[in-house]
Protein backbone atom coordinates (compact mmCIF):
# COMPACT_ATOMS: atom_id res chain seq x y z
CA UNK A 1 111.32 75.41 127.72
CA UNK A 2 113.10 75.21 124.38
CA UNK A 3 113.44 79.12 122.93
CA UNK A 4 111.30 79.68 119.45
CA UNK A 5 111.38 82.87 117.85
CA UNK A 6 108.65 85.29 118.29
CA UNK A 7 108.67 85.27 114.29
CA UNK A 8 108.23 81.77 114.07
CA UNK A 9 105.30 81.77 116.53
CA UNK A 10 103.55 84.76 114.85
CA UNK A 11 103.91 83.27 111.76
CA UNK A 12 102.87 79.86 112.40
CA UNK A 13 99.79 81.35 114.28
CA UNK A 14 98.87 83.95 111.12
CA UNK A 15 98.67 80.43 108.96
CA UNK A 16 96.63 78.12 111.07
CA UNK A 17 93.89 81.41 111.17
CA UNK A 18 94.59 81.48 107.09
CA UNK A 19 93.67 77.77 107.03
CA UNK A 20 90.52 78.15 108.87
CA UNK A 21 89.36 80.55 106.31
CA UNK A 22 90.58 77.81 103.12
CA UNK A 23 88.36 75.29 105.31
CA UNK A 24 85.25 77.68 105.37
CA UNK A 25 85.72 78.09 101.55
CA UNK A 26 85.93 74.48 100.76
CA UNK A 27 83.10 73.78 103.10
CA UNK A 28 80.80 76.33 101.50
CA UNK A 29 81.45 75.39 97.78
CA UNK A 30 80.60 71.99 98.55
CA UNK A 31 78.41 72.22 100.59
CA UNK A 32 79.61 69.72 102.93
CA UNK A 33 82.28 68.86 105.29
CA UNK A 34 83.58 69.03 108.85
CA UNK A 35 84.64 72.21 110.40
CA UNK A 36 84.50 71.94 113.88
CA UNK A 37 87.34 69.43 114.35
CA UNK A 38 89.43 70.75 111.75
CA UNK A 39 89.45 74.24 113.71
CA UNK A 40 90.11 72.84 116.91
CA UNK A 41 93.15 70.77 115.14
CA UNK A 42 94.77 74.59 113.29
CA UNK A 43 97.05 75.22 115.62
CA UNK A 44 98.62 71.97 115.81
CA UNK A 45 98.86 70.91 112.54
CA UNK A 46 100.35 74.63 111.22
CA UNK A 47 103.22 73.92 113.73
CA UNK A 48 103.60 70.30 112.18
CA UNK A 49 103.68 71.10 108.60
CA UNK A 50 105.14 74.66 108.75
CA UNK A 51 108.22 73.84 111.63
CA UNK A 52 108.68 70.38 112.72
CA UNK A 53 108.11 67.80 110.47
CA UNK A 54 110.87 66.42 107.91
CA UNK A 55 109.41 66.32 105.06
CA UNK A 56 110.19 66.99 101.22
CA UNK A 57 107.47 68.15 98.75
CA UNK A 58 109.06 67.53 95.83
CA UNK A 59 109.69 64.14 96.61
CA UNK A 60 106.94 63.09 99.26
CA UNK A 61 107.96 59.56 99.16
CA UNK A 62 111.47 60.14 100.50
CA UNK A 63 112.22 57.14 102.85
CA UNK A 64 113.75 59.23 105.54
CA UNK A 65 110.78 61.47 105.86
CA UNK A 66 109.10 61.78 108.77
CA UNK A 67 105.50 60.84 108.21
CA UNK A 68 101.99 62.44 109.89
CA UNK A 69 98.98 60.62 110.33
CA UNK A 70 95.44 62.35 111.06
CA UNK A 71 93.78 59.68 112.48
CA UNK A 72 90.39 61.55 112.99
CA UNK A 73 89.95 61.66 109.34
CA UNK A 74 87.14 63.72 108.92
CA UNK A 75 89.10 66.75 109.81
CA UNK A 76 91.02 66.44 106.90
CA UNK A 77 90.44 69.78 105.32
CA UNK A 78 92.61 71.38 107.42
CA UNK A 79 95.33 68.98 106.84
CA UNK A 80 94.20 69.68 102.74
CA UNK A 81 95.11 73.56 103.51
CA UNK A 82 98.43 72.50 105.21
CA UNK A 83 99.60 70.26 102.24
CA UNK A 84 98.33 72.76 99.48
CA UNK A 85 100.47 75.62 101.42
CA UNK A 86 103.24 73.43 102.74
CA UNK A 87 104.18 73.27 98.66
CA UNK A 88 102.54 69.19 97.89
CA UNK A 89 100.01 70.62 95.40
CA UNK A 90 98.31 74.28 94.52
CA UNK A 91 95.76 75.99 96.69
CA UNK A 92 93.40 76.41 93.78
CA UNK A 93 92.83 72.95 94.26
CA UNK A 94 91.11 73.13 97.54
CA UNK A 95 88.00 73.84 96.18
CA UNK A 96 87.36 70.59 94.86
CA UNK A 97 87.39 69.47 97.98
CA UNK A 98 84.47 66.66 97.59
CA UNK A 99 84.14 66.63 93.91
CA UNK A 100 84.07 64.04 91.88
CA UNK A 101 87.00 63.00 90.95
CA UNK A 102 89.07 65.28 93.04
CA UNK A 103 92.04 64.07 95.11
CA UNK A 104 90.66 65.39 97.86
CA UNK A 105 87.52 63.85 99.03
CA UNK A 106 86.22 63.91 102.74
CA UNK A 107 88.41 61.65 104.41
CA UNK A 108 92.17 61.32 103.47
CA UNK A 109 93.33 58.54 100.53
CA UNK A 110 96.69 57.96 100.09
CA UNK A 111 96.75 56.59 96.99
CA UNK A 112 95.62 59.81 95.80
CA UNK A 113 96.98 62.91 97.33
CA UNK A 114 100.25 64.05 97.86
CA UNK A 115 101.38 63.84 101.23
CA UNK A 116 99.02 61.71 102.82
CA UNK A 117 100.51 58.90 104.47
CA UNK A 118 97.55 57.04 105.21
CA UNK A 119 94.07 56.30 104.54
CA UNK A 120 91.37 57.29 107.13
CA UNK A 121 87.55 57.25 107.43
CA UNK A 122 86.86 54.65 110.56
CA UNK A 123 88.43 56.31 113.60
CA UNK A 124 90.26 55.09 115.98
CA UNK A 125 93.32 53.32 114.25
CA UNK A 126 95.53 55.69 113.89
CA UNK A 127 97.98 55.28 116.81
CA UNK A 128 98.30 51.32 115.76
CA UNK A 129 99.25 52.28 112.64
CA UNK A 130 101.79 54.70 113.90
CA UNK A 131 103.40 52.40 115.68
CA UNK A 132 103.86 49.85 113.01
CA UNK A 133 105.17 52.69 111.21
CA UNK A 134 107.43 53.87 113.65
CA UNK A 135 108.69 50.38 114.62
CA UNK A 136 109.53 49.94 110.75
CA UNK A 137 111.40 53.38 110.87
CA UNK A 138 113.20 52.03 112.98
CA UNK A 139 113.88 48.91 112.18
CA UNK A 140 115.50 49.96 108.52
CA UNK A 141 117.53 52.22 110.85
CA UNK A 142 116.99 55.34 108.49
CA UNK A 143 119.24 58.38 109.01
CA UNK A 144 118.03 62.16 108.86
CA UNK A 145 119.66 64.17 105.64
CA UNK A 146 120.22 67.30 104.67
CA UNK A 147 116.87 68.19 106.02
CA UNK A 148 117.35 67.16 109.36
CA UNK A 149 115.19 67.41 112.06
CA UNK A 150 116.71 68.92 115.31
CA UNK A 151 119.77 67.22 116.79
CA UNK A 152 117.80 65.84 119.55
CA UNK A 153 115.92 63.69 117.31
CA UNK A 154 115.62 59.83 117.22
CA UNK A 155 117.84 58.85 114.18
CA UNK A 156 115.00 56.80 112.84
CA UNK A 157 112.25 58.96 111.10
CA UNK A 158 109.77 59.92 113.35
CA UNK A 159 105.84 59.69 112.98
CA UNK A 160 103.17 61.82 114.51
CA UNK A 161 99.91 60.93 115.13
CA UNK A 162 97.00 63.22 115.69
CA UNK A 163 93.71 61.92 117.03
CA UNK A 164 90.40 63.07 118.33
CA UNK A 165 88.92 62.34 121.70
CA UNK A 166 85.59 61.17 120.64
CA UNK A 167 87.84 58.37 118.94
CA UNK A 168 89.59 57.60 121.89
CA UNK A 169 86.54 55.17 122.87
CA UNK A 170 87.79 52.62 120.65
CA UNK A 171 89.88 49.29 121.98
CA UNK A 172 92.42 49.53 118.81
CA UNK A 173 93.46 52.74 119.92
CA UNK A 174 94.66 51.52 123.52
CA UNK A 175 95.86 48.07 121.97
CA UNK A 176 98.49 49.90 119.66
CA UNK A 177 99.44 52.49 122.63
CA UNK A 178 100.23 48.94 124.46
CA UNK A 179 102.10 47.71 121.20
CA UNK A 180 104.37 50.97 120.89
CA UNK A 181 105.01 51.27 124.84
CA UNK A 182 106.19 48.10 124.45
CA UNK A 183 108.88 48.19 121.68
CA UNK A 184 110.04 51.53 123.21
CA UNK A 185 109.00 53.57 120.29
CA UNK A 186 110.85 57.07 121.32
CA UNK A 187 110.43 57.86 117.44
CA UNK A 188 106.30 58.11 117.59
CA UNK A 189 104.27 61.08 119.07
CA UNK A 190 100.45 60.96 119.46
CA UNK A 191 98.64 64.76 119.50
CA UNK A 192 95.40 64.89 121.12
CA UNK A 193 93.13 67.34 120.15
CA UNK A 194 91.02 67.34 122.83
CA UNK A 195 88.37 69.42 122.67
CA UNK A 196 85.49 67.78 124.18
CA UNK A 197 83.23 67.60 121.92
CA UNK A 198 82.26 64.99 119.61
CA UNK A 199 79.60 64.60 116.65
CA UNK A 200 76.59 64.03 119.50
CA UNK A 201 77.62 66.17 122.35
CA UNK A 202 79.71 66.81 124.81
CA UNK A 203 82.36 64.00 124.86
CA UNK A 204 82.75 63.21 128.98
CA UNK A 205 79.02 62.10 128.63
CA UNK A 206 79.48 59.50 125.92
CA UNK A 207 82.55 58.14 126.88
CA UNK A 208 84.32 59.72 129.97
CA UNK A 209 88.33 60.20 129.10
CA UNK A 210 89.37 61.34 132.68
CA UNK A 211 92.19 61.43 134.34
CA UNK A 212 93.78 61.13 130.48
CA UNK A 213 96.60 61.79 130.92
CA UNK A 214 97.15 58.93 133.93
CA UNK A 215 95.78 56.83 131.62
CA UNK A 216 98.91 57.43 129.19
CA UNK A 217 101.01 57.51 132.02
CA UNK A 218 100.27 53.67 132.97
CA UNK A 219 100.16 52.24 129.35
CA UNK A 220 104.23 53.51 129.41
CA UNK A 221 103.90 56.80 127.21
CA UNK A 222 105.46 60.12 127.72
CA UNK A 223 102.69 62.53 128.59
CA UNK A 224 102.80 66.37 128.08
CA UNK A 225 100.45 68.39 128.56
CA UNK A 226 99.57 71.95 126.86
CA UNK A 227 96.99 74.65 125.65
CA UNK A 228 96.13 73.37 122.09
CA UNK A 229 95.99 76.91 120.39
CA UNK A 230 98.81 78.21 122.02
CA UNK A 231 101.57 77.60 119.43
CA UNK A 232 104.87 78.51 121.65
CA UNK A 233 103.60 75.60 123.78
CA UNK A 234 102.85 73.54 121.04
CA UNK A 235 106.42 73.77 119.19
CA UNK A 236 108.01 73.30 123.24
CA UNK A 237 105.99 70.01 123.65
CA UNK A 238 107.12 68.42 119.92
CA UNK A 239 110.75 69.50 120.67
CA UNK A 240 110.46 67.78 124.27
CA UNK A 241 108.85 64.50 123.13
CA UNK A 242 111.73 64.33 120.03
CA UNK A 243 114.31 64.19 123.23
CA UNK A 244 112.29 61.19 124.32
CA UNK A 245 114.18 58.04 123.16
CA UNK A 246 112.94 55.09 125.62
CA UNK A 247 108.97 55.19 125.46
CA UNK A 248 106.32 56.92 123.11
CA UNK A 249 104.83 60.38 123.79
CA UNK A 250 101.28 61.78 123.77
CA UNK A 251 100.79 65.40 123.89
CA UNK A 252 97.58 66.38 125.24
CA UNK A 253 96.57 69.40 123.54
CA UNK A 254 93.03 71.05 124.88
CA UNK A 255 91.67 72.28 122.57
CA UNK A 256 88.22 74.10 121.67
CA UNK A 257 86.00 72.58 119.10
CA UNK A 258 84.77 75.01 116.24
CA UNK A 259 88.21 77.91 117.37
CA UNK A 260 88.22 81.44 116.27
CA UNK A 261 84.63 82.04 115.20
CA UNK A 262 82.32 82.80 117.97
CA UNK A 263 79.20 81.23 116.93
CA UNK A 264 80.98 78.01 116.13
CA UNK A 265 82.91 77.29 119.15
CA UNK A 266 81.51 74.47 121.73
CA UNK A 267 78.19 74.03 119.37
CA UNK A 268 78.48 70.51 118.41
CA UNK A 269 76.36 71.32 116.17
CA UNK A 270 79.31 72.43 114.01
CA UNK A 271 81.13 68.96 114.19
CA UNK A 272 80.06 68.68 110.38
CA UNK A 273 77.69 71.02 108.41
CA UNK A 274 78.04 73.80 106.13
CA UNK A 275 77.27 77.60 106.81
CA UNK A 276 74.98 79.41 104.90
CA UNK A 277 76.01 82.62 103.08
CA UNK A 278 75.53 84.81 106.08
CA UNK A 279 77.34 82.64 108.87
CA UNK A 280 80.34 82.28 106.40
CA UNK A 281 80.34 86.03 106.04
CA UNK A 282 80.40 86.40 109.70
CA UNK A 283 83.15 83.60 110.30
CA UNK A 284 85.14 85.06 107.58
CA UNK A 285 84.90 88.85 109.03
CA UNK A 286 85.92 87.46 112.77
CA UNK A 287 88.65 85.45 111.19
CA UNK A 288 90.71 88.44 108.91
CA UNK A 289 90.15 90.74 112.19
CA UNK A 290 92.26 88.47 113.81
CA UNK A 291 94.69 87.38 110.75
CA UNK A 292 95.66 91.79 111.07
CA UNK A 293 96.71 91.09 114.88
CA UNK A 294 99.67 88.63 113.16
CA UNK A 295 100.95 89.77 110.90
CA UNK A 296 104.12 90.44 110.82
């Protein structure tokens, strides 16, 4: 396993609880939005924004960045409390989340907020538009600068993907895993958050995934697998895939739908509706309790 500091893992853990609570406020002022799947996704996307990914704030179209797609788009408000903290606009504006006229509406639009790559809504495409991506990383053959990623990393800029499992039911999904196995594309890393549940139930009885991970296996990807909340293992798994230079990687990261408030975890029910007054009380009590356990 590659060594992290138990700093870095504390504090990377501390945010993705922070971020829940910015989702539960932008949820409840609008009374709308999806909190379920962002929750399950915290973990993974704190260690993106706040540790691995190459990226530059100040100038978020810098051609050597590395870039992130969230390809289940509807659990974009916690990617919305990753940007606003990660420096690409101020937290204040999270609660417009859904407005009209804010930049951040309830799926992700490039064309209008910093630091989204690309525009989702309809799931599933993701992963073929990583791979384009990644193949025209590497095709310009651009070089990590000054704020290079780790030495084991591809010298084309990288892309990571992170997808849902209901989503994984749809054909484009498998036809761009076929496209990036084969062009070799060591530069792009899928994330599942798989946590099972999808909008209508349980996700085995819509569409059953398993074995997953053989599945990867035979299409030519990489395939690690970890505990999605568990952030040492998360950081491990992105550092092991960026040593990967001949085929694509998938991380399977299981996850659990609704994390860190009680009530909200494995209810379905939660995959996109707001709490009233009393459950965001609740939520918000059960998530500071555990905020105090990391901090620093």
């Amino acid at each position: 396993m590659h060594a992290h500091s138990e700093a870095l893992v504390r504090d990377i853990t501390r945010r993705a609880l922070e971020f829940r609570i910015d989702v539960l406020n932008m949820v409840l002022v609008n009374n709308s939005g999806h909190i379920g799947g962002s929750f399950s996704a915290a973990e993974i996307i704190a260690s993106l924004y706040f540790h691995h990914l190459r990226i530059d704030p100040d100038n978020p179209k810098w051609p050597d960045r590395d870039r992130f797609i969230l390809s289940k788009g509807h659990a974009c408000p916690m990617l919305y409390a990753a940007l606003a903290h990660r420096g690409f606009f101020e937290p204040s504006e999270l609660l417009t989340f859904r407005s009209y006229g804010s930049r951040l509406q309830g799926a992700p639009d490039s064309n209008k907020t910093p630091g989204v790559e690309v525009p989702a809504g309809p799931l599933g495409h993701g992963i073929a538009v990583g791979a384009g991506m990644a193949l025209a990383q590497r095709s310009r053959g651009s070089k990590p600068s000054s704020l290079s990623a780790p030495s084991s990393r591809a010298a084309a800029g990288s892309v990571y993907v992170v997808l849902g499992d209901g989503e994984m039911a749809a054909g484009v999904v498998w036809e761009g895993a076929l496209l990036a196995a084969k062009y070799h594309l060591g530069n792009l890393t899928a994330i599942l958050d798989y946590n099972g549940i999808q909008q209508t139930g349980a996700t085995a009885e819509r569409t059953a995934l398993e074995p997953i991970a053989e599945k990867w296996r035979a299409f030519g990807w990489h395939v690690v697998e970890v505990h999605g909340h568990n952030v040492a293992e998360i950081l491990d798994a992105l550092d092991r895939c960026d040593e990967v230079h001949a085929q694509p990687s998938m991380i399977i990261a299981r996850t659990v739908k609704g994390k860190g408030v009680d009530f909200m975890e494995y209810d379905h029910g939660w995959h996109g509706k707001a709490p009233s007054q009393e459950q965001y009380k609740a939520a918000i009590e059960q998530l500071e309790k555990e905020i105090e356990k990391w901090q620093n």
